[in-house]
C-alpha atoms as a PDB file:
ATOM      1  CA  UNK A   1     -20.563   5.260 -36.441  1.00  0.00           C
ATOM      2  CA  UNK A   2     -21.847   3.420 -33.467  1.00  0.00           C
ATOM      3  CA  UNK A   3     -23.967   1.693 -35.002  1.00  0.00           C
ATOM      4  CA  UNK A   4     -21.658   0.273 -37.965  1.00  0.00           C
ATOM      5  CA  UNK A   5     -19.514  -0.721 -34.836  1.00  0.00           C
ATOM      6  CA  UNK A   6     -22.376  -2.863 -33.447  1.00  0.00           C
ATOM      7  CA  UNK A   7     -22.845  -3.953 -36.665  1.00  0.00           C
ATOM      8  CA  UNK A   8     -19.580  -5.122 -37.114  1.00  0.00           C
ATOM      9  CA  UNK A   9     -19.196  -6.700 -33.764  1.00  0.00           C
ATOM     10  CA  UNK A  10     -21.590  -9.229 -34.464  1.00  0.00           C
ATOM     11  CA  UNK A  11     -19.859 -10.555 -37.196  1.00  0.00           C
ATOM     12  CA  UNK A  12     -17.280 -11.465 -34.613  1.00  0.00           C
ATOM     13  CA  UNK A  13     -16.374 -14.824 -33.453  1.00  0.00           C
ATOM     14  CA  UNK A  14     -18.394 -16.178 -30.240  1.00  0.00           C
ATOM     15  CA  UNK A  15     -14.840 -16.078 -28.571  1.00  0.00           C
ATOM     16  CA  UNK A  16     -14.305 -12.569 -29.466  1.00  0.00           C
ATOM     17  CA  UNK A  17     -18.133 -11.686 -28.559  1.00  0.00           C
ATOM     18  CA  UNK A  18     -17.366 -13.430 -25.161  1.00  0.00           C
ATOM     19  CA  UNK A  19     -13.898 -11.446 -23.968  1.00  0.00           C
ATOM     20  CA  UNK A  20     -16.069  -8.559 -25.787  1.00  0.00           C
ATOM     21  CA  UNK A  21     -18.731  -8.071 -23.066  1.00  0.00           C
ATOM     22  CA  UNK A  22     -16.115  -9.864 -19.892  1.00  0.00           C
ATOM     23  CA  UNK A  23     -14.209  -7.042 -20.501  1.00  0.00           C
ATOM     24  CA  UNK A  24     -16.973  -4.672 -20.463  1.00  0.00           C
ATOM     25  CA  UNK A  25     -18.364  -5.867 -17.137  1.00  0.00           C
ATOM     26  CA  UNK A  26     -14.879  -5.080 -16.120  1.00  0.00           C
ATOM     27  CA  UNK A  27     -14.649  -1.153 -16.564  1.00  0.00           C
ATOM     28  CA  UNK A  28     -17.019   1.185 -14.999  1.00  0.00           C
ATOM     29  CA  UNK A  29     -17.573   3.351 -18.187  1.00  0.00           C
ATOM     30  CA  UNK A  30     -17.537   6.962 -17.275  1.00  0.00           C
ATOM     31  CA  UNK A  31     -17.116  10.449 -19.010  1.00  0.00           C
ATOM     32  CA  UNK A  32     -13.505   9.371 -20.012  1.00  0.00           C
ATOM     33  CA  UNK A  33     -14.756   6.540 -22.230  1.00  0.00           C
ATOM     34  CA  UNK A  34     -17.445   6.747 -24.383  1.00  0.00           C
ATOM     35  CA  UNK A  35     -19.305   4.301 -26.269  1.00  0.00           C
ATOM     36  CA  UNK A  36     -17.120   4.698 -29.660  1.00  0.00           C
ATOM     37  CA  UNK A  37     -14.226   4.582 -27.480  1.00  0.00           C
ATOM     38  CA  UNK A  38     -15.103   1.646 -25.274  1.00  0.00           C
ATOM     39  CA  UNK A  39     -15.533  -0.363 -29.298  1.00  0.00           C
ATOM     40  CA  UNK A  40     -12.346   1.024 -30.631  1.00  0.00           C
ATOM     41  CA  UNK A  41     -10.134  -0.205 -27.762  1.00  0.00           C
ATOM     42  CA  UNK A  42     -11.432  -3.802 -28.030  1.00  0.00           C
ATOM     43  CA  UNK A  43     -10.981  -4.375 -31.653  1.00  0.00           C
ATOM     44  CA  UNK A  44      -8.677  -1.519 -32.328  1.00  0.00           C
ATOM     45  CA  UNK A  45      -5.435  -3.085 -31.680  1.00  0.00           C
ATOM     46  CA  UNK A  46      -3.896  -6.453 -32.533  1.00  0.00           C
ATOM     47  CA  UNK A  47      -0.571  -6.843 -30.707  1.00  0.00           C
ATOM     48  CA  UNK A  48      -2.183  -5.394 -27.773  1.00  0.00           C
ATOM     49  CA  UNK A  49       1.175  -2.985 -27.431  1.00  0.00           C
ATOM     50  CA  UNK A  50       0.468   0.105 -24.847  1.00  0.00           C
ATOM     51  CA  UNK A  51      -0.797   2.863 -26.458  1.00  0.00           C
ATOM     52  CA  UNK A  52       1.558   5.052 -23.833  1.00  0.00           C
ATOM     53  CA  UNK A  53       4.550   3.624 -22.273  1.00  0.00           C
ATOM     54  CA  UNK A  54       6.797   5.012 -19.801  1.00  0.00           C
ATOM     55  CA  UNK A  55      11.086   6.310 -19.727  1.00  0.00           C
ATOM     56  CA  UNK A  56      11.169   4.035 -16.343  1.00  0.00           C
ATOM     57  CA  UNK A  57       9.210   2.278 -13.872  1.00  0.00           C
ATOM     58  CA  UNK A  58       7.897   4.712 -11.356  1.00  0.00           C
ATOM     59  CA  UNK A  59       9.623   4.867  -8.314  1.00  0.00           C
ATOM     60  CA  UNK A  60       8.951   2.674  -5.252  1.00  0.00           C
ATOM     61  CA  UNK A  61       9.474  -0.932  -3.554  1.00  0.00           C
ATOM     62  CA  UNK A  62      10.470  -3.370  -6.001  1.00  0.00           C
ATOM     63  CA  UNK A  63       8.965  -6.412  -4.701  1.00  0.00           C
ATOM     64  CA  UNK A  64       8.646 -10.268  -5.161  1.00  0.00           C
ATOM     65  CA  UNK A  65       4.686 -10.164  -5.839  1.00  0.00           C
ATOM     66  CA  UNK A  66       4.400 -13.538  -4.469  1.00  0.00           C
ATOM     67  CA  UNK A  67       5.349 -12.766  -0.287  1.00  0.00           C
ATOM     68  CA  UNK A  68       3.000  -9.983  -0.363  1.00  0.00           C
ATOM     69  CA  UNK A  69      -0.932 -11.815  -2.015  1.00  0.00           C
ATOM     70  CA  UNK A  70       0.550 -15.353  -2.315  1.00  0.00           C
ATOM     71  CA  UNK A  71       2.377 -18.193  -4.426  1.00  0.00           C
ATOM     72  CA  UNK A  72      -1.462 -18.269  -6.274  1.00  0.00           C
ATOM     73  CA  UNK A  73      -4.978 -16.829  -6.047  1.00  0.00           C
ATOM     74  CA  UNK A  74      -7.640 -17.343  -7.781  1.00  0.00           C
ATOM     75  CA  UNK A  75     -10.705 -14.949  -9.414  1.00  0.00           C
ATOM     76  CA  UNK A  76     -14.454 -15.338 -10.536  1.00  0.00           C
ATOM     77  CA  UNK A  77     -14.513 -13.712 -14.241  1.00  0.00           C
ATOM     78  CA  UNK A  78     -17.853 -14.434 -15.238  1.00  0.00           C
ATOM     79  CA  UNK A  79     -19.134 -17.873 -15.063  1.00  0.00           C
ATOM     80  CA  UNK A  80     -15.338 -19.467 -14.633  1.00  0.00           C
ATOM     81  CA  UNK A  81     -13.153 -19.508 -11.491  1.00  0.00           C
ATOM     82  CA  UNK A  82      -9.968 -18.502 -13.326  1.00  0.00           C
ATOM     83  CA  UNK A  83      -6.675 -19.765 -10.778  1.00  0.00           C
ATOM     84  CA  UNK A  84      -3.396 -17.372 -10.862  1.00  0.00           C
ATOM     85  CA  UNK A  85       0.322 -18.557  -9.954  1.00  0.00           C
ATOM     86  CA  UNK A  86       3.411 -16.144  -9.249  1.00  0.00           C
ATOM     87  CA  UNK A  87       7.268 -16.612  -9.701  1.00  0.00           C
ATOM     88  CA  UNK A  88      10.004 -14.821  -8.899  1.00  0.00           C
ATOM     89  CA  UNK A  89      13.237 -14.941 -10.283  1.00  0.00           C
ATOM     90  CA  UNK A  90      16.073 -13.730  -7.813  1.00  0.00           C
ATOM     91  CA  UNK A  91      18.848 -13.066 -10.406  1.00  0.00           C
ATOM     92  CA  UNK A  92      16.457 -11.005 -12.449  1.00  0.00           C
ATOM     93  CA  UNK A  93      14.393  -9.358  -9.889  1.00  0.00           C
ATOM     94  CA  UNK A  94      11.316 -10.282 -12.554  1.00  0.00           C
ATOM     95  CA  UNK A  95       8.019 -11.380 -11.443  1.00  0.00           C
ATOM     96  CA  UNK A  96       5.983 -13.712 -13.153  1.00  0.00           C
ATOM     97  CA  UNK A  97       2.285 -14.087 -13.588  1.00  0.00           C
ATOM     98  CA  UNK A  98       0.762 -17.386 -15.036  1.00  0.00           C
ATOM     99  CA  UNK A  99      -2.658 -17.773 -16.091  1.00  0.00           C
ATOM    100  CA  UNK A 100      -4.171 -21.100 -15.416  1.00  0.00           C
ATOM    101  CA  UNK A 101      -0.748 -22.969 -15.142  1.00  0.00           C
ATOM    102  CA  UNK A 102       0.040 -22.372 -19.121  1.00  0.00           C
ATOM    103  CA  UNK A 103      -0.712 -18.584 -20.384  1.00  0.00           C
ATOM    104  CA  UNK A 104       2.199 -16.244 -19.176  1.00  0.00           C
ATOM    105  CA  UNK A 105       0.265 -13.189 -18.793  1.00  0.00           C
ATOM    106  CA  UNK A 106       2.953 -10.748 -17.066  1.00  0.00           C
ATOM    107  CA  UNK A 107       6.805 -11.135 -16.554  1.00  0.00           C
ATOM    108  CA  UNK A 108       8.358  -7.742 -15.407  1.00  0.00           C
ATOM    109  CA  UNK A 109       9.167  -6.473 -12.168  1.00  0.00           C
ATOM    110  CA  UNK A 110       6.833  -5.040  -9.573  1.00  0.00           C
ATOM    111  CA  UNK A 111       6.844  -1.790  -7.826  1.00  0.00           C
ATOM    112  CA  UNK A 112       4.773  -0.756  -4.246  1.00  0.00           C
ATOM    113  CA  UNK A 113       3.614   2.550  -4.245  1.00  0.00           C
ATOM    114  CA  UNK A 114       1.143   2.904  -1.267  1.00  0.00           C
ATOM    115  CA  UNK A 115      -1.624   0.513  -1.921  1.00  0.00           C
ATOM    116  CA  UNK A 116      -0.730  -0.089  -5.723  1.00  0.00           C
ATOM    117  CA  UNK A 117       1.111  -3.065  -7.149  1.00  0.00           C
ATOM    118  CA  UNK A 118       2.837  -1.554 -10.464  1.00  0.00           C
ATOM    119  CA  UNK A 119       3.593  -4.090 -12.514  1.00  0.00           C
ATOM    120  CA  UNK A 120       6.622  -2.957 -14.781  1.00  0.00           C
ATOM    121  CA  UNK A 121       7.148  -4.874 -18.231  1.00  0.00           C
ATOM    122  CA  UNK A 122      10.190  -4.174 -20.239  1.00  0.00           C
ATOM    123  CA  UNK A 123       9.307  -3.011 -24.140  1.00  0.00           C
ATOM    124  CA  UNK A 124      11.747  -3.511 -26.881  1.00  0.00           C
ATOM    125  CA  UNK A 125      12.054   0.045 -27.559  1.00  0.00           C
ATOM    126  CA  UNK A 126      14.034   0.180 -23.456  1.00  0.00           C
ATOM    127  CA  UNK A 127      11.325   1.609 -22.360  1.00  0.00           C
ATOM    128  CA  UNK A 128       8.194   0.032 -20.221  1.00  0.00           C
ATOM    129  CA  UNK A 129       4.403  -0.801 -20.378  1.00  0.00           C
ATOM    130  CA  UNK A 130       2.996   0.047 -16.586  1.00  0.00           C
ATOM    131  CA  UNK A 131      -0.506  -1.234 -15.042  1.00  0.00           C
ATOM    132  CA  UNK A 132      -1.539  -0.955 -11.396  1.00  0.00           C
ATOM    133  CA  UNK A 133      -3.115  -3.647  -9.407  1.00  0.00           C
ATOM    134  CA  UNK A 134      -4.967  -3.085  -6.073  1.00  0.00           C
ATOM    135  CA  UNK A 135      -5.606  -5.935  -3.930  1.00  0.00           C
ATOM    136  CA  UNK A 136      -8.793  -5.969  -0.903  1.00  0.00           C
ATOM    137  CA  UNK A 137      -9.332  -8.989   1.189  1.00  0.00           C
ATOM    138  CA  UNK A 138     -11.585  -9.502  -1.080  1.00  0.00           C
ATOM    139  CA  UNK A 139     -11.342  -8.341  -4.416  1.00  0.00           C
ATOM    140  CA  UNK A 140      -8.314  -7.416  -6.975  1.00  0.00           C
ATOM    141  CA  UNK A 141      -8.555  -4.732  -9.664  1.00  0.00           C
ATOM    142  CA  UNK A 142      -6.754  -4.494 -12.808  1.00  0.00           C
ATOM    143  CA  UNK A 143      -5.615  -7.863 -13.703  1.00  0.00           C
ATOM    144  CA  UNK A 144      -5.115  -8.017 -17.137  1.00  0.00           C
ATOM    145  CA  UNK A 145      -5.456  -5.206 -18.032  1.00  0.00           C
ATOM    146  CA  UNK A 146      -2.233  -3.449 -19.266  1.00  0.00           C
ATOM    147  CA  UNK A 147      -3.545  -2.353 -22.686  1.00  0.00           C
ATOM    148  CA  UNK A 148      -7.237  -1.064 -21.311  1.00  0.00           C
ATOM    149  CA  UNK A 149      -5.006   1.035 -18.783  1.00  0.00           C
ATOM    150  CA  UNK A 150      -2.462   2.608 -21.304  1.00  0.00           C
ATOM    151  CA  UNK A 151      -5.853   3.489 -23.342  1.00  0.00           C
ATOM    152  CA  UNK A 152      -7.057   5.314 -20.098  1.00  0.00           C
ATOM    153  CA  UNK A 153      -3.969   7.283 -19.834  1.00  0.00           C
ATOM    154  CA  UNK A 154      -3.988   7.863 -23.430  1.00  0.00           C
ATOM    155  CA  UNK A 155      -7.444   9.492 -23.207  1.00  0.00           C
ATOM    156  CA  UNK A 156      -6.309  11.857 -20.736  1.00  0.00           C
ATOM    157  CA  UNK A 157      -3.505  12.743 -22.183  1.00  0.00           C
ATOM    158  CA  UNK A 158      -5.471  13.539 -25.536  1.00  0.00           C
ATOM    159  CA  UNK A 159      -8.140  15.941 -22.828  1.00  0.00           C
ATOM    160  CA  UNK A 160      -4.818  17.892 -22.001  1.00  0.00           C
ATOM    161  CA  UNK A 161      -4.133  15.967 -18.905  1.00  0.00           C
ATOM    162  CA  UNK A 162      -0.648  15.194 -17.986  1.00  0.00           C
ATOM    163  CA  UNK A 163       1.434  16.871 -21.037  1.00  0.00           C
ATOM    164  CA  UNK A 164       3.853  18.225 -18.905  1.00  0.00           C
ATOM    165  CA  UNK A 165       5.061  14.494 -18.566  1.00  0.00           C
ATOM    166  CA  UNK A 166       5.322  13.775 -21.614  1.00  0.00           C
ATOM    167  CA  UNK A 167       9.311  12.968 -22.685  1.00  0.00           C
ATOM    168  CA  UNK A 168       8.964  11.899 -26.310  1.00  0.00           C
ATOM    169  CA  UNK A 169       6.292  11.440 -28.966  1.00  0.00           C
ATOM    170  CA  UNK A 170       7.755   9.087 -31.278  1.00  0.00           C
ATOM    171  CA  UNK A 171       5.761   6.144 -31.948  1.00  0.00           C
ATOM    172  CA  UNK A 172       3.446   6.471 -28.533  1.00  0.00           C
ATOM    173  CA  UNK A 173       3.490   9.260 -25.922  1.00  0.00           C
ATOM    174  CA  UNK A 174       6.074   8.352 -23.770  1.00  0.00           C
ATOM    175  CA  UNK A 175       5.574   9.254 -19.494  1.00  0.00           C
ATOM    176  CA  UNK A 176       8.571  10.503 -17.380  1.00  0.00           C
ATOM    177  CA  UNK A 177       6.957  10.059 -14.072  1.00  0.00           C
ATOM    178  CA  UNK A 178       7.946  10.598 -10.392  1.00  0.00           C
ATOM    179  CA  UNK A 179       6.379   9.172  -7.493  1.00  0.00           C
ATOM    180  CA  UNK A 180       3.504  11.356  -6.923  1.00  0.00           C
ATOM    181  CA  UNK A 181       2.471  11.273 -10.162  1.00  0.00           C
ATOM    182  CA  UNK A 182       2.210   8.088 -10.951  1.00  0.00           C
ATOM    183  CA  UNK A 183       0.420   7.674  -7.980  1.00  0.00           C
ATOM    184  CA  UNK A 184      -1.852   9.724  -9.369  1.00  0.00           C
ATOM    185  CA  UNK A 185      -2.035   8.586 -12.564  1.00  0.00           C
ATOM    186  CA  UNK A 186      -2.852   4.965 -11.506  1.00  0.00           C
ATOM    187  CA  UNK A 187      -5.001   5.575  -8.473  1.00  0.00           C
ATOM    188  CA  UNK A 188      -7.382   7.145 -11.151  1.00  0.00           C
ATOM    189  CA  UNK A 189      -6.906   4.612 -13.552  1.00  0.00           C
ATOM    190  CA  UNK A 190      -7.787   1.686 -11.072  1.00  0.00           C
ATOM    191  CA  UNK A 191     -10.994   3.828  -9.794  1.00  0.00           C
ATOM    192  CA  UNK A 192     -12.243   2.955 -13.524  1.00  0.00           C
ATOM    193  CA  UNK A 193     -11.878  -0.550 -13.189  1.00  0.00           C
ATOM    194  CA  UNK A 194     -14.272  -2.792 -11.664  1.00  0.00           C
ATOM    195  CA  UNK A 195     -12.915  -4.976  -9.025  1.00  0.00           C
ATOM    196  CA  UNK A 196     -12.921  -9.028  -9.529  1.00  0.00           C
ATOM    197  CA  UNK A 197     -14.254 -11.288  -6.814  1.00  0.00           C
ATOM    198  CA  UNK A 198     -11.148 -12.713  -4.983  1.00  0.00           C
ATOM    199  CA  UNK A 199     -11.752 -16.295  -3.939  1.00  0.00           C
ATOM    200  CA  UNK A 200      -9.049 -17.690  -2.593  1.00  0.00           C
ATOM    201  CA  UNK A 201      -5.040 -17.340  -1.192  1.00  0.00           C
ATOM    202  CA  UNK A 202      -2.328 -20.042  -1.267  1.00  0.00           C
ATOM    203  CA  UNK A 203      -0.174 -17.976   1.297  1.00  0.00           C
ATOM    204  CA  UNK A 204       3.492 -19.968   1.440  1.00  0.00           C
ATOM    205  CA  UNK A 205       5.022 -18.116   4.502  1.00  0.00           C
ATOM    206  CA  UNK A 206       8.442 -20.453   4.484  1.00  0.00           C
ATOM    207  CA  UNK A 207      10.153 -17.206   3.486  1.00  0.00           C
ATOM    208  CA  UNK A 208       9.798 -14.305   5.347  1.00  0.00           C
ATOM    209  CA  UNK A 209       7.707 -11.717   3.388  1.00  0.00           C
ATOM    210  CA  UNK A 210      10.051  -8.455   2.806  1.00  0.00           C
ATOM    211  CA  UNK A 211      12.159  -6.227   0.053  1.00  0.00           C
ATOM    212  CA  UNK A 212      14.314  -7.074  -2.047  1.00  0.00           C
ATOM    213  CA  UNK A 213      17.746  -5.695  -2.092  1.00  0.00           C
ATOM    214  CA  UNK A 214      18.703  -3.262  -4.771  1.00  0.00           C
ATOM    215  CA  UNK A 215      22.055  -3.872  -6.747  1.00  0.00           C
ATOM    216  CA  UNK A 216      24.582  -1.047  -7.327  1.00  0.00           C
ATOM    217  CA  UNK A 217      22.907   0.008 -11.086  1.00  0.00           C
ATOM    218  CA  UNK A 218      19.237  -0.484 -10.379  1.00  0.00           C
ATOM    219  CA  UNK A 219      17.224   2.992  -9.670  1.00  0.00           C
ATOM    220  CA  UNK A 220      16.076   2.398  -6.325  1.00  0.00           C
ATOM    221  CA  UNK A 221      17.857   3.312  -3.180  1.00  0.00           C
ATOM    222  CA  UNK A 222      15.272   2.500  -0.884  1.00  0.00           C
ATOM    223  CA  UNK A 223      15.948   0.699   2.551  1.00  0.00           C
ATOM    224  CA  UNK A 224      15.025  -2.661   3.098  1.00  0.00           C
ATOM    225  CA  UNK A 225      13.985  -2.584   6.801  1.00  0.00           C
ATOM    226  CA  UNK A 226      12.118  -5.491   7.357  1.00  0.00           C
ATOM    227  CA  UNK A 227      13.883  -8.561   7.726  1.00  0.00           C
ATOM    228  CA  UNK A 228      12.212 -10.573   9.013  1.00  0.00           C
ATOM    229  CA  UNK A 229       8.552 -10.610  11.240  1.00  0.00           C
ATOM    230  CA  UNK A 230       8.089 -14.349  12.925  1.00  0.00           C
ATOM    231  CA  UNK A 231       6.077 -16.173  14.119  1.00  0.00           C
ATOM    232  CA  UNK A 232       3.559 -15.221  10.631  1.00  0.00           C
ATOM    233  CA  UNK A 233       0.535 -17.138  11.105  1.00  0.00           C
ATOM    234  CA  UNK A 234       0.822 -15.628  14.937  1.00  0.00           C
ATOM    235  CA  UNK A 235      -1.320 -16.248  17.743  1.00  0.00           C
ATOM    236  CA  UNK A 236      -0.946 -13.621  20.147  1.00  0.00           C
ATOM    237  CA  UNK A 237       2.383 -11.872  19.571  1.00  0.00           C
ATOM    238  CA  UNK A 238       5.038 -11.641  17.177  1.00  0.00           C
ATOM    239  CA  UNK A 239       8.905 -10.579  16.575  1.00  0.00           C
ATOM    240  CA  UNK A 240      10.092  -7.551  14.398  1.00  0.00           C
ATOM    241  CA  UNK A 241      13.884  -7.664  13.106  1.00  0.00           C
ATOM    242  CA  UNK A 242      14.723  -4.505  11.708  1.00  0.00           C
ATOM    243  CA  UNK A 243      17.928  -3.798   8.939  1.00  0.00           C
ATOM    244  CA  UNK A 244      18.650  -0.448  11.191  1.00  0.00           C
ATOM    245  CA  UNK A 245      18.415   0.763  14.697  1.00  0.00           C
ATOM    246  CA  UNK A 246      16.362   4.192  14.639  1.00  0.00           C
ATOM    247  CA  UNK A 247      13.565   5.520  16.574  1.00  0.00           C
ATOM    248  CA  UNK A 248      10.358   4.152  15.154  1.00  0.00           C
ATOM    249  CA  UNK A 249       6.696   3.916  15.269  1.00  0.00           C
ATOM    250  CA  UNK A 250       4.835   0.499  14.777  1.00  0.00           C
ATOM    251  CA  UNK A 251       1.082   0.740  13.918  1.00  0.00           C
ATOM    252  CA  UNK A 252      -1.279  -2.219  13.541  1.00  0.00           C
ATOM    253  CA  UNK A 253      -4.333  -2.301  11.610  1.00  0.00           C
ATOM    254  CA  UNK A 254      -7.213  -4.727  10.364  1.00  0.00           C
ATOM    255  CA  UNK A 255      -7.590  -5.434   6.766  1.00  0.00           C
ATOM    256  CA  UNK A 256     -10.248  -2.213   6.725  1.00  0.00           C
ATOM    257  CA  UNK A 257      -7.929   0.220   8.020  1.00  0.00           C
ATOM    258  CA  UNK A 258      -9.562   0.342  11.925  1.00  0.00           C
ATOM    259  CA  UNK A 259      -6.768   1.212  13.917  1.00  0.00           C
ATOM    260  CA  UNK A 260      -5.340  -1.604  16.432  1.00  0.00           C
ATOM    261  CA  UNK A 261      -2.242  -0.943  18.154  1.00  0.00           C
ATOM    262  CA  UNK A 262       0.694   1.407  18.333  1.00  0.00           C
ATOM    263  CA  UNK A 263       4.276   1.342  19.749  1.00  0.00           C
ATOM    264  CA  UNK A 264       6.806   3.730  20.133  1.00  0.00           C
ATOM    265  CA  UNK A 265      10.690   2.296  20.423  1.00  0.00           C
ATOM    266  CA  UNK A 266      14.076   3.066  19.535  1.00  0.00           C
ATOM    267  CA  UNK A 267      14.972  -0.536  18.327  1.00  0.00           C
ATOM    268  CA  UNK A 268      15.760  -3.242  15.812  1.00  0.00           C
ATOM    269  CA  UNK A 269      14.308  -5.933  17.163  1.00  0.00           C
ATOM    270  CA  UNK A 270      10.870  -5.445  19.098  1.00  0.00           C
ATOM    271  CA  UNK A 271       8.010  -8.473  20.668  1.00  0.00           C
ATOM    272  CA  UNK A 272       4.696  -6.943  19.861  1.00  0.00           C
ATOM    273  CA  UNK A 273       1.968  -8.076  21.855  1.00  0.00           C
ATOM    274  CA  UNK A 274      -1.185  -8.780  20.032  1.00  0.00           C
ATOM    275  CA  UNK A 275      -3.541 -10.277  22.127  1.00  0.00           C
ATOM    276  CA  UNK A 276      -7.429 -10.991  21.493  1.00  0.00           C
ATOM    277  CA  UNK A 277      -7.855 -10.614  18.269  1.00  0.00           C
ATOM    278  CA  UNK A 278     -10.036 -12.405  15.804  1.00  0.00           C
ATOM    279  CA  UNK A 279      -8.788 -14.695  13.044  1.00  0.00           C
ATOM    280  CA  UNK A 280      -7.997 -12.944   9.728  1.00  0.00           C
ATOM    281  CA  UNK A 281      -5.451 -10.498   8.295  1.00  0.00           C
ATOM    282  CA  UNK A 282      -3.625  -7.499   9.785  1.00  0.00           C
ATOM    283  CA  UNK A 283      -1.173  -5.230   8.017  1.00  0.00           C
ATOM    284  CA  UNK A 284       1.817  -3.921  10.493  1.00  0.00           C
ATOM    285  CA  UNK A 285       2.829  -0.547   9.628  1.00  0.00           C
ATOM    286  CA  UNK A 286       6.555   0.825  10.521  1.00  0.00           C
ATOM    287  CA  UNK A 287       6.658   4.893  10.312  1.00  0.00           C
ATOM    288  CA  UNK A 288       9.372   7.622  10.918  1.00  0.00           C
ATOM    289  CA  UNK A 289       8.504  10.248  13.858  1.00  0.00           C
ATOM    290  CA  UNK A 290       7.213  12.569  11.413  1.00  0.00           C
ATOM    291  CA  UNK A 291       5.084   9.681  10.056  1.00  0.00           C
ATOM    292  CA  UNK A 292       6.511   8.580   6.990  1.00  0.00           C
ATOM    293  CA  UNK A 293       5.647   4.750   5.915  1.00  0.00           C
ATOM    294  CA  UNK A 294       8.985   3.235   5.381  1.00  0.00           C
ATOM    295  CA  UNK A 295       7.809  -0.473   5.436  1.00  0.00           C
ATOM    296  CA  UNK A 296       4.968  -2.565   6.089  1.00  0.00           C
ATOM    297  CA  UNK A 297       3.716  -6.340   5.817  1.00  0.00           C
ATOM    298  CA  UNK A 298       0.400  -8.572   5.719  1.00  0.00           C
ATOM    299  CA  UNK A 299       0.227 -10.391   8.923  1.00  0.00           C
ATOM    300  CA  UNK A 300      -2.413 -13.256   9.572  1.00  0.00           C
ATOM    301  CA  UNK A 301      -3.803 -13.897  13.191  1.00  0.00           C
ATOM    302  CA  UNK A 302      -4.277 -18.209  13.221  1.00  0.00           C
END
């Protein structure tokens, strides 16, 4: 069967032969996807529809994409430097991601869960098509790649992984999932991905980088506690505006996760001292006493 597949791939167009093996130096192939399987997701789908979709966007943050990596990026796929640009649109709360100025790859909104981006796109059936993308200083993971995902999630599901999510069968499995399992879900699903090599950001820090608030009929009831963190490029100390007035805990850490700085105040409005350190990008971290992230935000040292 293999071989009939390998057969049959090389009567292929070179275009199709090309996004063929880019795609393939994109997914670390491990027990979950065999050889067969690998062939049969590439060529075994034409609209490129999820083969699982989901009741509702997992929980978390819903975010404008574009305050937290930038108003563009761009990626070496291959041989070719492949540039990125993000929208948001306030009224909608939707997120869109443009390939190379023309090819609208992604329009949805986007949830934060931890370190995951889930990127949330409306089907016509009400319900939703989910991917994760992780983001490094260096490197991003799972850019287009909604349809390779849902095929991961698929495969577990088929190995008996999962079922108890499962809310309805009709037409694709379809995931009811809370918080801490699509957290799992996607954490595993990015660890088969291979990360792209992340060249450059276009930061725009005009606005200030934070949530965005939740009307009356949307699912999240989430907090927005950051307002606003100035100056952002900082040199040696910076300004926290809070939404509420609670006991907190501030931790600062380098884009590796070292440990910088912590503070301990009952405030909404804190000056943080950050003195002597190197050029580069920070993440501030804003925690309940019994250490529960509530908020954070990239911050860049000039």
């Amino acid at each position: 069967m293999f071989v009939s597949s390998i057969k049959h791939l090389k009567n292929r167009p070179p275009q199709r032969l090309e996004r063929y093996h880019t795609i393939r130096k994109m997914i670390k192939i491990k027990n979950i996807l065999s050889s067969i399987f690998v062939a049969s997701i590439l060529f075994g789908c034409g609209e490129f529809e999820p083969n699982v979709d989901f009741a509702e966007p997992i929980k978390g943050r819903t975010i404008n994409l574009s305050n937290k990596v930038g108003e563009s990026f761009q990626i070496v796929r291959g041989n070719d430097t492949i540039k990125y640009s993000l929208y948001f649109d306030k009224s909608t709360d939707y997120n869109y991601l443009v390939k190379s100025d023309t090819d609208t790859v992604f329009i949805g909104t986007v949830t934060k869960r931890n370190e995951l981006f889930l990127l949330n796109r409306p089907l016509k059936n009400e319900k939703f098509a989910i991917h994760a993308l992780l983001f490094t200083d260096s490197t991003v993971t799972g850019l287009e790649t909604e349809w390779l995902q849902s095929s991961i999630i698929k495969s577990r599901l088929d190995s008996g992984q999962y079922v108890k999510l499962i809310a309805d069968t009709v037409g694709v499995n379809t995931i009811q999932a809370k918080k801490k399992d699509g957290k799992e879900i996607f954490r595993f699903v990015i660890e088969q991905l291979e990360p792209e090599k992340l060249i450059s950001y276009e930061l725009d820090y005009s606005e200030k980088d934070t949530l965005i608030p939740k009307s009356e009929n949307q699912i999240m009831t989430e907090i927005v506690l950051i307002k606003k963190v100035y100056p952002n490029p900082f040199t040696d100390n910076i300004t926290i505006e809070l939404s509420e007035k609670a006991p907190y805990i501030f931790k600062v850490f380098d884009i590796n996760g070292k440990h910088i700085k912590t503070s301990k105040l009952n405030t909404d409005n804190m000056k943080m001292e950050l003195p002597n350190l190197k050029s580069g990008y920070y993440i501030l971290k804003i925690l309940s006493l019994n250490s529960e992230l509530l908020d954070e935000i990239k911050l860049v040292k000039k």
